[in-house]
N, C-alpha and C. Protein backbone atom coordinates (compact mmCIF):
# COMPACT_ATOMS: atom_id res chain seq x y z
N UNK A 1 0.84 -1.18 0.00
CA UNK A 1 0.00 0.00 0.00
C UNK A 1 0.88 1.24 0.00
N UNK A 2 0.39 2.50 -0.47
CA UNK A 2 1.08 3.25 -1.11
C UNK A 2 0.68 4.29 0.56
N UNK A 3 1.72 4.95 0.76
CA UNK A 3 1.12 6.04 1.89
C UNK A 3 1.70 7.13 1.57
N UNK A 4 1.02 8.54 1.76
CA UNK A 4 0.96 9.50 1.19
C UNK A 4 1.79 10.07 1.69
N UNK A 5 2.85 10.93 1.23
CA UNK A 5 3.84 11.69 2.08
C UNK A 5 3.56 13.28 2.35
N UNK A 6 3.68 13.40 3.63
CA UNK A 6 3.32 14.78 3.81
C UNK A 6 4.30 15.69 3.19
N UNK A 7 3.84 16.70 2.65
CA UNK A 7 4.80 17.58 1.80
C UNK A 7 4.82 17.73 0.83
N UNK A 8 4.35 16.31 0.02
CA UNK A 8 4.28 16.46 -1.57
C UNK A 8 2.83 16.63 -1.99
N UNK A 9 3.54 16.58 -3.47
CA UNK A 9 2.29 17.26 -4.27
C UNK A 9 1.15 16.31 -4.27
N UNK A 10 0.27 17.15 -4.09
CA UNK A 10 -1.33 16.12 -4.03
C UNK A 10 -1.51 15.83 -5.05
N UNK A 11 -1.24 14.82 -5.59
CA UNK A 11 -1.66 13.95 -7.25
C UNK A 11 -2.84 14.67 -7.23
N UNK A 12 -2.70 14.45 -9.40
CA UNK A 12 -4.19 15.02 -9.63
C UNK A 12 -5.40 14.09 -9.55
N UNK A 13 -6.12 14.28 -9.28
CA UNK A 13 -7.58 13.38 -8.44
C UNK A 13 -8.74 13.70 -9.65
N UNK A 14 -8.88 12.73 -10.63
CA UNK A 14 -10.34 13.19 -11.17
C UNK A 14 -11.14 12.47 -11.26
N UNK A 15 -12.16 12.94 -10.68
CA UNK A 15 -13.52 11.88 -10.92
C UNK A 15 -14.41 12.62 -11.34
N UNK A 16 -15.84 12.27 -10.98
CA UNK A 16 -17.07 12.41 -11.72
C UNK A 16 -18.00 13.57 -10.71
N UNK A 17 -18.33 14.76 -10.88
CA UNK A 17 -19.32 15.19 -10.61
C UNK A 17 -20.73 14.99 -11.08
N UNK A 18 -21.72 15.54 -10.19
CA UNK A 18 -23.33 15.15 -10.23
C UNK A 18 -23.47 14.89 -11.98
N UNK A 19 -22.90 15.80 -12.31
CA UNK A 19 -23.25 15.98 -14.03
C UNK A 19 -22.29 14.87 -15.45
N UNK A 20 -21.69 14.13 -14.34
CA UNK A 20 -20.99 13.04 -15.09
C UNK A 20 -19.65 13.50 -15.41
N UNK A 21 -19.35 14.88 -15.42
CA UNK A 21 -18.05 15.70 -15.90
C UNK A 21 -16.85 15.68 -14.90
N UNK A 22 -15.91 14.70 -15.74
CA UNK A 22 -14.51 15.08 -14.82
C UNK A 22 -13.94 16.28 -14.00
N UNK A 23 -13.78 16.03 -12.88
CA UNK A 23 -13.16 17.65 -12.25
C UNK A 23 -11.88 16.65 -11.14
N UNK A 24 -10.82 17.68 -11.38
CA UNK A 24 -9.87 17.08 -10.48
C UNK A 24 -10.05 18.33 -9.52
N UNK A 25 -10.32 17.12 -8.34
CA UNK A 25 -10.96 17.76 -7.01
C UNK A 25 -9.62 18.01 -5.80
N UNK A 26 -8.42 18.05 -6.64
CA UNK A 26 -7.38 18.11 -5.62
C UNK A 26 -7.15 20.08 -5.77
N UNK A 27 -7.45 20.30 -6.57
CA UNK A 27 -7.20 22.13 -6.49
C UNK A 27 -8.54 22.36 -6.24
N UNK A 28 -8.16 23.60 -5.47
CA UNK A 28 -9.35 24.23 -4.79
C UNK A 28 -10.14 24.91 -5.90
N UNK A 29 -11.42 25.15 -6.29
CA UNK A 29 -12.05 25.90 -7.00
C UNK A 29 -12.52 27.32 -6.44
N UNK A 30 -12.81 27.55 -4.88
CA UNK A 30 -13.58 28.62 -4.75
C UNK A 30 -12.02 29.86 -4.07
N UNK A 31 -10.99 29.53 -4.57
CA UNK A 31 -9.92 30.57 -4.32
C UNK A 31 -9.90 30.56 -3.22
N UNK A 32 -10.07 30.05 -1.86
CA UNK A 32 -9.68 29.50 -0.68
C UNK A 32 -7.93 29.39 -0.95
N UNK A 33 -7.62 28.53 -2.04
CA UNK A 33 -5.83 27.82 -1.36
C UNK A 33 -5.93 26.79 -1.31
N UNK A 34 -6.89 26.57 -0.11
CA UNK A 34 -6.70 24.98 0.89
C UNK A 34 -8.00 24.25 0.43
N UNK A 35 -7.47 22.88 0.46
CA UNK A 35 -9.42 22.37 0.11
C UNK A 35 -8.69 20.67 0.97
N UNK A 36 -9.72 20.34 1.37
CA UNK A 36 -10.02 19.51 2.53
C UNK A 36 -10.47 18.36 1.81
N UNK A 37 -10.28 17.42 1.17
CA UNK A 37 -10.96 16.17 0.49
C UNK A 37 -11.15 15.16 1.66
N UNK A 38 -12.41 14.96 1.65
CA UNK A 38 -13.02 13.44 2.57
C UNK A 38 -13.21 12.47 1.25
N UNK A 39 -12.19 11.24 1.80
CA UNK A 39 -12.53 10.37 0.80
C UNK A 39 -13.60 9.35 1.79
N UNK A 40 -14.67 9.01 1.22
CA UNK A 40 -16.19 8.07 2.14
C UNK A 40 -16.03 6.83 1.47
N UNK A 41 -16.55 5.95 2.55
CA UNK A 41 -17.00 4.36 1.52
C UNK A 41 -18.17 4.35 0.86
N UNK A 42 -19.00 5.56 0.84
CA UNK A 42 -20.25 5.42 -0.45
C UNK A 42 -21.85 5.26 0.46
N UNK A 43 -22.74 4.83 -0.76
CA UNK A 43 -23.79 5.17 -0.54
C UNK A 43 -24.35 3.76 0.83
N UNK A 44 -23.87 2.98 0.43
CA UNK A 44 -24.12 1.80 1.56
C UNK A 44 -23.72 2.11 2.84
N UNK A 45 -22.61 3.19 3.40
CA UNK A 45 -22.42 3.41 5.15
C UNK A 45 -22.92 4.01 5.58
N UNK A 46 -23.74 4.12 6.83
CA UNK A 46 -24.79 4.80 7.55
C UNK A 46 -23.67 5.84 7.83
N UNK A 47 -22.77 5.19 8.59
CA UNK A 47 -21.45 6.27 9.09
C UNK A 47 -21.49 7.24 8.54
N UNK A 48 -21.16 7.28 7.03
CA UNK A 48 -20.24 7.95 6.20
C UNK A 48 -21.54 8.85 5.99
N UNK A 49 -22.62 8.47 5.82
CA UNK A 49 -23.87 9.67 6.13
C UNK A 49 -24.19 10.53 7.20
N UNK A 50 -24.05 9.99 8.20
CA UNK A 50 -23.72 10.81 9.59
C UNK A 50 -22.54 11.63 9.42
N UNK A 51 -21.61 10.93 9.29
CA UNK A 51 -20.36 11.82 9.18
C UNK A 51 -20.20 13.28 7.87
N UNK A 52 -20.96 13.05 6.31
CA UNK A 52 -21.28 13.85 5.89
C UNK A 52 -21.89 14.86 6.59
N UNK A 53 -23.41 14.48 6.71
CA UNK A 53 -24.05 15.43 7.47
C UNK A 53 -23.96 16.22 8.57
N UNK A 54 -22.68 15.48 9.99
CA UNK A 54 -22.03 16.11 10.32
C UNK A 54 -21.15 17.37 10.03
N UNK A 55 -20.20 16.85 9.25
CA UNK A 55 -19.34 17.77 8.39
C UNK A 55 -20.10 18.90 8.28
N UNK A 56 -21.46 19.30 7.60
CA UNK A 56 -22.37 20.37 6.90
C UNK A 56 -22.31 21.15 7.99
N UNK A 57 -22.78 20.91 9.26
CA UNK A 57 -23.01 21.74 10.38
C UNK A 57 -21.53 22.34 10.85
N UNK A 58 -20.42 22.04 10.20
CA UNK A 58 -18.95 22.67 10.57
C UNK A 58 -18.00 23.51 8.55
N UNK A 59 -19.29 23.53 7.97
CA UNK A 59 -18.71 23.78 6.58
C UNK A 59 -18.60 25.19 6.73
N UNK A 60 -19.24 25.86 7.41
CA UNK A 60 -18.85 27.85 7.01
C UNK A 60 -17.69 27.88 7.83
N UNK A 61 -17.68 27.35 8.74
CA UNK A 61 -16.17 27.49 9.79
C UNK A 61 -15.33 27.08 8.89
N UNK A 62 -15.04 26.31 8.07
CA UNK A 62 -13.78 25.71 7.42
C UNK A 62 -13.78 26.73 6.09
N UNK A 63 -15.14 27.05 5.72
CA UNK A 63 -14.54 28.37 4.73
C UNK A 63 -14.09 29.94 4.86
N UNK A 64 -14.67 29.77 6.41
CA UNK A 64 -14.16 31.43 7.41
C UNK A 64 -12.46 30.83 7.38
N UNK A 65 -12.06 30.01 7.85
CA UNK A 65 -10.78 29.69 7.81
C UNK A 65 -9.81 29.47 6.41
N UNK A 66 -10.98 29.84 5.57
CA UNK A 66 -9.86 29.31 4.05
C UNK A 66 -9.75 27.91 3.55
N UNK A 67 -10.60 27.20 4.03
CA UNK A 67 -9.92 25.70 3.45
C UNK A 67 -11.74 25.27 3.01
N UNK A 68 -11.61 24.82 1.92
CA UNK A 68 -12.76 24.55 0.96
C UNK A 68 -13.17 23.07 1.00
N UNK A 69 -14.22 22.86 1.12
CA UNK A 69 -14.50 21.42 1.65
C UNK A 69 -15.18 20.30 0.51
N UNK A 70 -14.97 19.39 0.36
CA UNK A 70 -14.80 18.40 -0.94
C UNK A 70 -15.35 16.55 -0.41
N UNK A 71 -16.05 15.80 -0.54
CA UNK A 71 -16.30 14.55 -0.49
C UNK A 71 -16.36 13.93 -1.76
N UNK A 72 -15.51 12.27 -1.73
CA UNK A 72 -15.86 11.62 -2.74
C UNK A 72 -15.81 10.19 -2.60
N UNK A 73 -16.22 8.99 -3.13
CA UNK A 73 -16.19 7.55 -2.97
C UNK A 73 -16.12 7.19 -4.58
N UNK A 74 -15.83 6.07 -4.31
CA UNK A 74 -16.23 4.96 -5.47
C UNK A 74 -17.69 4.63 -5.98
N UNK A 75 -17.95 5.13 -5.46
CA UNK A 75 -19.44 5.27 -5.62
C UNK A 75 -19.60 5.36 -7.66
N UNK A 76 -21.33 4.11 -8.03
CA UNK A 76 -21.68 4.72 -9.87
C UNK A 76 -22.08 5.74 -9.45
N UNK A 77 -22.34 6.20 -10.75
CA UNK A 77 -23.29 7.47 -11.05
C UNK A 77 -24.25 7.25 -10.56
N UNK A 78 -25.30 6.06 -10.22
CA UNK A 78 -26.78 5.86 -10.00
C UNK A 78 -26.81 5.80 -8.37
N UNK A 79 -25.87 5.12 -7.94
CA UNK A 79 -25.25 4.65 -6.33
C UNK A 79 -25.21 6.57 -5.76
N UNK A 80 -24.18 7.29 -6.41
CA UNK A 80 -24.31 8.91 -6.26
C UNK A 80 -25.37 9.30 -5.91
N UNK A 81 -26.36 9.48 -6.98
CA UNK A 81 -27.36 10.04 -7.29
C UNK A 81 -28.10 9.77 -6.64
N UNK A 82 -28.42 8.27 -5.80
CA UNK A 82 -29.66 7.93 -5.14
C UNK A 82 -29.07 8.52 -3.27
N UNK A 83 -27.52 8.41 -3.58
CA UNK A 83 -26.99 9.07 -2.02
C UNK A 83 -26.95 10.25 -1.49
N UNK A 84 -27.17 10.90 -2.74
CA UNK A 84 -27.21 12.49 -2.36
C UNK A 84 -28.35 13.04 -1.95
N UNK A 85 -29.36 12.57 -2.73
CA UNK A 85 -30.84 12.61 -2.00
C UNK A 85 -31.37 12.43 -0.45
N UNK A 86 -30.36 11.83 0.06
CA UNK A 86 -30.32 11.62 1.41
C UNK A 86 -29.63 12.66 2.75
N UNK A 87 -28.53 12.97 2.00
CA UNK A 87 -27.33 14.02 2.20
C UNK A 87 -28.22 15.29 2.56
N UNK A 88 -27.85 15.96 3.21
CA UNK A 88 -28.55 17.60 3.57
C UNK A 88 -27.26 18.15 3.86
N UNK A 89 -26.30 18.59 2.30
CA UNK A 89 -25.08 19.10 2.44
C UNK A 89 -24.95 19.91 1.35
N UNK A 90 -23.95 21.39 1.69
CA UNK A 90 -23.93 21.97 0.60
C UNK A 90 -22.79 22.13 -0.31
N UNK A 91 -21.43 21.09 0.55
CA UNK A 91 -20.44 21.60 0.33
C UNK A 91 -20.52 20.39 -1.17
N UNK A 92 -19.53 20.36 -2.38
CA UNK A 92 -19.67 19.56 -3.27
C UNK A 92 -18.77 17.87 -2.83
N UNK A 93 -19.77 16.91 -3.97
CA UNK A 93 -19.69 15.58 -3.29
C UNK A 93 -19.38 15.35 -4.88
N UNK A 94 -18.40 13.98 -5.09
CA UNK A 94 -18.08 13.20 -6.28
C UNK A 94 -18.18 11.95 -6.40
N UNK A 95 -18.06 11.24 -7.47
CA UNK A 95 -18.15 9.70 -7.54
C UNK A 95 -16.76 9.56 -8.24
N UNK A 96 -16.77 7.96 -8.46
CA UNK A 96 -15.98 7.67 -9.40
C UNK A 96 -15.04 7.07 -9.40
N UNK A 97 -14.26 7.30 -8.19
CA UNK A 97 -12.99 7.04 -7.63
C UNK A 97 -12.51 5.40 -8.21
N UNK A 98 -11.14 5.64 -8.39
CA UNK A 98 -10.79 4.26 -9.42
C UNK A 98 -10.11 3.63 -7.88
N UNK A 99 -9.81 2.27 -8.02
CA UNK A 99 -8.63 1.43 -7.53
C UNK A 99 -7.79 1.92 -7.39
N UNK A 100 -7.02 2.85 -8.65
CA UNK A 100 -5.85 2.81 -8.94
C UNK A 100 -5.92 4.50 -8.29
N UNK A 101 -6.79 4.81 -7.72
CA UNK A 101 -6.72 6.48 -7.36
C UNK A 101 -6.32 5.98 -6.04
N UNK A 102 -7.58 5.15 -5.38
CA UNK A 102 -7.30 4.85 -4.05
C UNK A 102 -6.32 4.53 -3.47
N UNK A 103 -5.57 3.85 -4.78
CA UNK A 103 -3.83 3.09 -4.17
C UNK A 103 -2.93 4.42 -3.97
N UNK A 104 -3.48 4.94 -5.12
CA UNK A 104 -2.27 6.24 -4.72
C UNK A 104 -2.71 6.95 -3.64
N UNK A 105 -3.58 7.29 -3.15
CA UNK A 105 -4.03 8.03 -1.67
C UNK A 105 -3.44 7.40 -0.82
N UNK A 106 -3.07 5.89 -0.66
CA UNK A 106 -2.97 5.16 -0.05
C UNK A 106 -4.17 4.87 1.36
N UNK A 107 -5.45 5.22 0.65
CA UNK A 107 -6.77 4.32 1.56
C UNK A 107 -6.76 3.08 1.64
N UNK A 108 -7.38 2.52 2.61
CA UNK A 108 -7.38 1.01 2.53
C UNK A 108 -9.16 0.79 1.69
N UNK A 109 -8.39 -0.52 1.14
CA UNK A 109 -9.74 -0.74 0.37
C UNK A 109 -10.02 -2.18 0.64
N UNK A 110 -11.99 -1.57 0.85
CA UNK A 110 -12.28 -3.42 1.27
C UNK A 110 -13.72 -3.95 -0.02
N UNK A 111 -13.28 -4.95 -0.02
CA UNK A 111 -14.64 -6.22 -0.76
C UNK A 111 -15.76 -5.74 -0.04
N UNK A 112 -16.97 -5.88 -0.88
CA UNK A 112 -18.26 -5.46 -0.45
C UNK A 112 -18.30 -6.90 0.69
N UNK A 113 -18.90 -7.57 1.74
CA UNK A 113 -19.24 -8.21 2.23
C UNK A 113 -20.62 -9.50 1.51
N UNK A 114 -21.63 -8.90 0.73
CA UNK A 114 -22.58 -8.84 0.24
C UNK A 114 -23.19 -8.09 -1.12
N UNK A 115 -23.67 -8.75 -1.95
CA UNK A 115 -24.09 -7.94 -3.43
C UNK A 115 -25.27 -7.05 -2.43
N UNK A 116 -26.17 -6.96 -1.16
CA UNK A 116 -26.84 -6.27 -0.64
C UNK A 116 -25.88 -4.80 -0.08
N UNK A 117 -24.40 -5.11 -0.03
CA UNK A 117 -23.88 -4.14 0.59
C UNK A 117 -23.48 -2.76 -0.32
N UNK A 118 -23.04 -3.58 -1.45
CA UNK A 118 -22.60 -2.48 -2.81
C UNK A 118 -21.70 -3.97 -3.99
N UNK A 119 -21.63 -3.27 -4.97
CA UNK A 119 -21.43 -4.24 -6.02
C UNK A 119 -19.69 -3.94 -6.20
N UNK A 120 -19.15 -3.52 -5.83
CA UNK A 120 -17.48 -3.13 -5.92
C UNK A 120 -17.17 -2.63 -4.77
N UNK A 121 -15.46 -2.67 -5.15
CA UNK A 121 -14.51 -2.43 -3.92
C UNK A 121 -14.67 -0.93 -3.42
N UNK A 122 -14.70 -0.61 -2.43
CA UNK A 122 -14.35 0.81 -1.54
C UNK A 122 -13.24 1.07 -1.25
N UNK A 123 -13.65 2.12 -1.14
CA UNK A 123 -12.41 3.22 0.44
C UNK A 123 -12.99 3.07 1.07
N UNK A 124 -12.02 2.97 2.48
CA UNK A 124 -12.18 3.23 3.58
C UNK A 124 -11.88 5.08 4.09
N UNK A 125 -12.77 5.18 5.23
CA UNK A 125 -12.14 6.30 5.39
C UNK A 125 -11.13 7.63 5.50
N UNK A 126 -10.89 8.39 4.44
CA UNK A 126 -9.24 8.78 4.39
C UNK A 126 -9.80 10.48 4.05
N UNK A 127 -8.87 11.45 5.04
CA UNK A 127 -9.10 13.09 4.76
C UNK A 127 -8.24 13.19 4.70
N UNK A 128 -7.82 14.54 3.22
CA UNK A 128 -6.49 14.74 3.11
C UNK A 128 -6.69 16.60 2.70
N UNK A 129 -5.88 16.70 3.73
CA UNK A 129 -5.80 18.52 3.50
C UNK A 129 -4.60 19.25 2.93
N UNK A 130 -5.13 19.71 1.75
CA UNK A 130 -3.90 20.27 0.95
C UNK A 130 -3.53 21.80 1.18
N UNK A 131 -2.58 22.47 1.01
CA UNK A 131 -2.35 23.86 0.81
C UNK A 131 -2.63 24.44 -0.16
N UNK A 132 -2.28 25.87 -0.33
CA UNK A 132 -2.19 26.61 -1.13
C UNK A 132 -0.85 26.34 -2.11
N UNK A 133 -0.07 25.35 -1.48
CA UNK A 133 1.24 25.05 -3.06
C UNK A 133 0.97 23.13 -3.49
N UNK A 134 -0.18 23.11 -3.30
CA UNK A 134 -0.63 21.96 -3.74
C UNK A 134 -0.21 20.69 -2.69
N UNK A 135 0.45 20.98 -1.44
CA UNK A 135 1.10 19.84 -1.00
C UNK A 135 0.18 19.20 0.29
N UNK A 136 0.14 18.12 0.08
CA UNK A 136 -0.30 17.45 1.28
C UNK A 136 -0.06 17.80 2.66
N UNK A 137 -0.37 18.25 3.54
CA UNK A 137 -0.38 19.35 4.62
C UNK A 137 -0.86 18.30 5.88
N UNK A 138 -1.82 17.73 5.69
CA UNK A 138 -2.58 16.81 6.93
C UNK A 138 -3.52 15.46 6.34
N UNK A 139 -3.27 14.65 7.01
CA UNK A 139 -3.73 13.39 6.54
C UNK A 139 -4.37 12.42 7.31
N UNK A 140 -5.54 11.42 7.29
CA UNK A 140 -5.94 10.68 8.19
C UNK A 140 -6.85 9.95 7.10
N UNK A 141 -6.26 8.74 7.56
CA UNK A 141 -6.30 7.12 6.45
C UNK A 141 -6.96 6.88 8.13
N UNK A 142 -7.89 5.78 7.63
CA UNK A 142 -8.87 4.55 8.78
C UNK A 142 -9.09 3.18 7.71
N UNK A 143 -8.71 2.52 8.46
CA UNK A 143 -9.55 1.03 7.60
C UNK A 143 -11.08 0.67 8.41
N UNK A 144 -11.68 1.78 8.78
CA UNK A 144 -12.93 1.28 9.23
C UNK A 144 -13.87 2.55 9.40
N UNK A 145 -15.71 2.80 9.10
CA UNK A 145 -16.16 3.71 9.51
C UNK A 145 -16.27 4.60 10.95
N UNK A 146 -15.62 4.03 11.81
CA UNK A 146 -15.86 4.17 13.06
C UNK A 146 -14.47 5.03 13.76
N UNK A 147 -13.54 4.98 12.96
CA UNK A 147 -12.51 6.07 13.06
C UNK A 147 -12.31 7.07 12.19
N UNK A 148 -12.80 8.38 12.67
CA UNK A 148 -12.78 9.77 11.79
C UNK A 148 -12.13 10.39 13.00
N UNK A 149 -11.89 11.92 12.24
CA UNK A 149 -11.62 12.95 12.68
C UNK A 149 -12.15 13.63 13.93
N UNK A 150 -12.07 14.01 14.76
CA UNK A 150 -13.30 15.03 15.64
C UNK A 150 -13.03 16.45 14.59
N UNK A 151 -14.35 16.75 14.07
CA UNK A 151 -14.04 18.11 13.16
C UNK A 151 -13.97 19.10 14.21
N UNK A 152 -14.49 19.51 15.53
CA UNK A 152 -14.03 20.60 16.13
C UNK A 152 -12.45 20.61 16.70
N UNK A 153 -11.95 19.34 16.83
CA UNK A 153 -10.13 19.49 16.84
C UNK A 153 -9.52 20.02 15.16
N UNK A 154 -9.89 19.52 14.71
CA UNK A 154 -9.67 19.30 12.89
C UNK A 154 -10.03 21.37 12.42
N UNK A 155 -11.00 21.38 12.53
CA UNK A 155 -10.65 23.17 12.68
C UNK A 155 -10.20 23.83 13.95
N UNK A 156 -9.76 23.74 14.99
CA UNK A 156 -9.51 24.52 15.56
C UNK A 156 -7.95 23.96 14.92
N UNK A 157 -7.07 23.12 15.14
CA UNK A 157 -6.09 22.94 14.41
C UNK A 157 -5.71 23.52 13.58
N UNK A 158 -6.70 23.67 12.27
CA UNK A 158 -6.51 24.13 11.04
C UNK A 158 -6.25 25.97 10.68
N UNK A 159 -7.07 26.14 12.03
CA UNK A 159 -7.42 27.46 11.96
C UNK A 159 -5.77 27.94 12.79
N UNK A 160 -5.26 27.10 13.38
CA UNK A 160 -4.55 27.35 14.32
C UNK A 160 -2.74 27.47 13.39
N UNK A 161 -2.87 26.33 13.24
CA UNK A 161 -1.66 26.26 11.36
C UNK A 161 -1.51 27.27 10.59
N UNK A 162 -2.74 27.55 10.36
CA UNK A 162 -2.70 28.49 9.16
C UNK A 162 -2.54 29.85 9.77
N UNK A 163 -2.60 30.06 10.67
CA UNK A 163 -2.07 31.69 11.22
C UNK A 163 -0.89 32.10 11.10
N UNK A 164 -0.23 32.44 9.89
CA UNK A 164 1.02 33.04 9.73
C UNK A 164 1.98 33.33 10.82
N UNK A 165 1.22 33.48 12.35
CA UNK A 165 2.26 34.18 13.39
C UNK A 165 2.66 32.72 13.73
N UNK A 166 2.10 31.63 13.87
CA UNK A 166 2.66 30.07 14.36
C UNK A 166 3.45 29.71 13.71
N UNK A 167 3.52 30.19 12.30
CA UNK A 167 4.73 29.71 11.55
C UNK A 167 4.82 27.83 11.67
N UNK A 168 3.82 27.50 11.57
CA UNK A 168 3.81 25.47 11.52
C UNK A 168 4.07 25.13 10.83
N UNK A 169 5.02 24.45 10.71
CA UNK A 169 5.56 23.29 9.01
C UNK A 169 4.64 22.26 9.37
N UNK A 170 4.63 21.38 7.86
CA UNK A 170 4.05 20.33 7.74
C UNK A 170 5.28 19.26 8.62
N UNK A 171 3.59 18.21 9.03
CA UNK A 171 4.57 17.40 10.05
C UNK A 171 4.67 16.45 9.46
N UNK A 172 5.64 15.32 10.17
CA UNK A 172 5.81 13.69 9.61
C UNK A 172 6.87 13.91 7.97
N UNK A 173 7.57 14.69 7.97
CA UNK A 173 8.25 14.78 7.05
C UNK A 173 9.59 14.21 7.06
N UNK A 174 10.43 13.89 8.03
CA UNK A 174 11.61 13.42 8.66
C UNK A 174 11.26 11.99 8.11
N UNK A 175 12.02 11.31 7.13
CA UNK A 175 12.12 10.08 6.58
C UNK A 175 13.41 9.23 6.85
N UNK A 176 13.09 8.54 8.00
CA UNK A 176 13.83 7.08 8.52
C UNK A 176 15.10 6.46 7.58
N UNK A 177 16.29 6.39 7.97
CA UNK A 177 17.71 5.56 7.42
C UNK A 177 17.22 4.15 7.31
């Protein structure tokens, strides 16, 4: 498994928005800098719906702070479409996600359990927060729904980094002999 190094450049990421149209969701679109990608296991986890809908109730704080907020899974187009309907979120959500994207994020990916569960492989839970020079900044890989983030540490953190007077480098950069 591939694990993401803090510091470097956030590969380009493209998948599928609502409208079927490729967008690489690793640069920020709304001139923020920073954009925050939640990678979800899709329309089958209750979690990953809670945890969306969570997220919504902390989305203006993360854009008062500059960092632009982004979800996506492996999720079809139809699997999308019937999940979003459920969702009460405003920030933008994608499908699409390949194998070969996930390897490079380095998410863990699991077998549906059941053709009742979803018909292909997932991600597991993985947030990756980029900068304003494209580089991987903060990271959190889970092989299970039940380990996320606390988003009120996750912005106060964020908010806390990004204040020019702290002067914070990216951490976990020191690579082992």
């Amino acid at each position: 498994m591939n694990k993401p190094i803090p510091g470097a450049s956030f590969p380009p990421l493209r998948v599928s928005d609502q409208d079927g149209s490729l967008v690489d969701i690793g640069k920020p679109s709304d001139g923020s800098g920073w954009r925050m990608i939640v990678v979800y296991r899709g329309r089958h986890c209750p979690m990953c719906t809670k945890f969306l809908n969570a997220l919504e109730h902390h989305v203006d704080r993360f854009r008062e702070i500059g960092v632009e907020v982004v979800a996506v899974s492996a999720d079809s187009h139809e699997q999308f479409l019937d999940h979003v309907q459920g969702l009460n979120v405003s920030f933008p959500i994608y499908h699409g996600l390949t194998l070969e994207q996930m390897e490079t994020l380095g998410v863990h990916i699991s077998s549906p359990r059941s053709a009742n569960e979803t018909d292909h492989p997932f991600s597991e839970p993985g947030l990756f927060v980029v900068n304003q020079d494209n580089q991987l900044h903060m990271t959190d890989i889970s092989n299970n729904p039940y380990l996320r983030p606390d988003l009120e540490s996750l912005l106060s953190g964020l908010g806390w980094l990004k204040n020019p007077e702290n002067d914070y480098p990216i951490r976990g950069t020191c690579l082992r002999s």
